[in-house]
Protein backbone atom coordinates (compact mmCIF):
# COMPACT_ATOMS: atom_id res chain seq x y z
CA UNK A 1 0.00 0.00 0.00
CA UNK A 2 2.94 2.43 0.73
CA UNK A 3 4.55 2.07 -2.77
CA UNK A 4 1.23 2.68 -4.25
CA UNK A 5 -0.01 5.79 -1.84
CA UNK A 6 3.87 7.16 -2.49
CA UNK A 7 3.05 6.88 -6.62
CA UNK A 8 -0.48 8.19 -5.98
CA UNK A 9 0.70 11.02 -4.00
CA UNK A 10 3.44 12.37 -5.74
CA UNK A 11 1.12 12.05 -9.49
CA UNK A 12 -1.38 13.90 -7.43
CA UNK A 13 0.31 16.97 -6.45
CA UNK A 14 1.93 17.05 -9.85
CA UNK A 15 -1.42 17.27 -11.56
CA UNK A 16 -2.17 20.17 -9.12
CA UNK A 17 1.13 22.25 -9.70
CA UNK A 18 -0.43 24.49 -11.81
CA UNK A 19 -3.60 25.08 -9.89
CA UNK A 20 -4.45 28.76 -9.00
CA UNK A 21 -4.87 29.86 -5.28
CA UNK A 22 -8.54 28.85 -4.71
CA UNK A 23 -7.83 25.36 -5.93
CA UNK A 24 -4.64 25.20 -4.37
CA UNK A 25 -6.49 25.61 -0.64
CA UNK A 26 -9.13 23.35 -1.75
CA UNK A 27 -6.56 20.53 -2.23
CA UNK A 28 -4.53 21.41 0.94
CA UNK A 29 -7.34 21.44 2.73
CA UNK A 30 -8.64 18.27 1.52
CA UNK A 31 -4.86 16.39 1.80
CA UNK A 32 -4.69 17.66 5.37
CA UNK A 33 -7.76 16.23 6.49
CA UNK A 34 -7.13 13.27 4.52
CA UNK A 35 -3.68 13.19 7.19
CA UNK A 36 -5.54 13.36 9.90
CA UNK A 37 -7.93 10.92 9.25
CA UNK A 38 -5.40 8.28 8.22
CA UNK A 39 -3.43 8.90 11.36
CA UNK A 40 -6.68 8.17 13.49
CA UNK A 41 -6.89 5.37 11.54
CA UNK A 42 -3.81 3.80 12.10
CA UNK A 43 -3.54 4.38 15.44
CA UNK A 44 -0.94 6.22 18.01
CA UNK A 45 0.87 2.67 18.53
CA UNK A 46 0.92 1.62 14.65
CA UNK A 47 -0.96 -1.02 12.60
CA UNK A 48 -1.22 -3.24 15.62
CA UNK A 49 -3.63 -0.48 17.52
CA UNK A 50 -5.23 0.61 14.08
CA UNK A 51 -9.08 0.63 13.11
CA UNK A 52 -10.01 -0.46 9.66
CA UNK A 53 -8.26 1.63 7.49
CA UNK A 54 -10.19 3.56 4.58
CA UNK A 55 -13.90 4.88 4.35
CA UNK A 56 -16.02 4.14 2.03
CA UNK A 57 -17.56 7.07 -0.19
CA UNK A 58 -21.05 7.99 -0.16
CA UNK A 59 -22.81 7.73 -3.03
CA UNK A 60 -23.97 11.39 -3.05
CA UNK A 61 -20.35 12.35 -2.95
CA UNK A 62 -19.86 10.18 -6.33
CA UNK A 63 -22.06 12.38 -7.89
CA UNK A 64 -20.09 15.38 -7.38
CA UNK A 65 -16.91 13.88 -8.69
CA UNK A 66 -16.03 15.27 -12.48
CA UNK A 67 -15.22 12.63 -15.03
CA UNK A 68 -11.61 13.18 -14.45
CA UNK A 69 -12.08 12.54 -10.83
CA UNK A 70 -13.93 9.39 -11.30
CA UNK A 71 -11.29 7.94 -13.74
CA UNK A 72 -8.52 8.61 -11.47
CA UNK A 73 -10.49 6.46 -8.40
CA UNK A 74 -10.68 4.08 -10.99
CA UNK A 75 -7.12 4.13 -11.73
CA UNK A 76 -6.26 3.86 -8.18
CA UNK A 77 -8.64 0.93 -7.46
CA UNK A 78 -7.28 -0.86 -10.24
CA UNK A 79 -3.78 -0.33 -9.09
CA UNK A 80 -4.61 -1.29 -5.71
CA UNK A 81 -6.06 -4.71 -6.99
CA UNK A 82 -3.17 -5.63 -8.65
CA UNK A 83 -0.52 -8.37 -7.50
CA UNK A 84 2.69 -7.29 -5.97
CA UNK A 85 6.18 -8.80 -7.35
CA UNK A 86 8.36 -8.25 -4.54
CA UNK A 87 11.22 -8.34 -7.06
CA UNK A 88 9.79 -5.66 -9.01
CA UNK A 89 9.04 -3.27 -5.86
CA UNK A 90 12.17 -1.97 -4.54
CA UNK A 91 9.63 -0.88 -1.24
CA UNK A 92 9.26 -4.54 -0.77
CA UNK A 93 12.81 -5.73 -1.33
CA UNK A 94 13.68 -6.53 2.06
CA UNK A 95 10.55 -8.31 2.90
């Protein structure tokens, strides 16, 4: 999951580089709540202490994805379906 959220992340705030200032809060905001929720999640002690990580979306807030947003939680859920070759994933090396 880390290799992916790393990939996801970094494509993310690329796509956003150019955004202009209203945007740019929207997303901050958004990234920053998405922190703190994910920290909740996985707990003060680590994955051992954590609650279910994730939430699933309502379908009212579906509606107000665009098409570009919708495609993109596509692409991500496809990646995360995907097998893992711990040769090919230098995060997973060591494992």
């Amino acid at each position: 999951m880390k290799a992916i959220g790393d990939t996801y992340v970094k494509d993310e705030f690329r796509r956003h580089k150019k955004a202009d200032a209203q945007q740019t809060q929207i997303f901050m905001e958004a990234w920053a709540k998405y922190a703190i929720q994910i920290s909740k999640q996985v707990g003060l002690k680590g994955p051992l202490t954590a609650k279910k990580l994730g939430e699933d979306l309502k379908v009212d807030e579906l509606d107000n994805f665009s098409e570009e947003q919708l495609a993109q939680l596509y692409e991500l859920y496809s990646e995360a379906k995907k097998p893992i070759d711990p040769e090919k994933d230098p995060h997973l090396a060591n494992i």
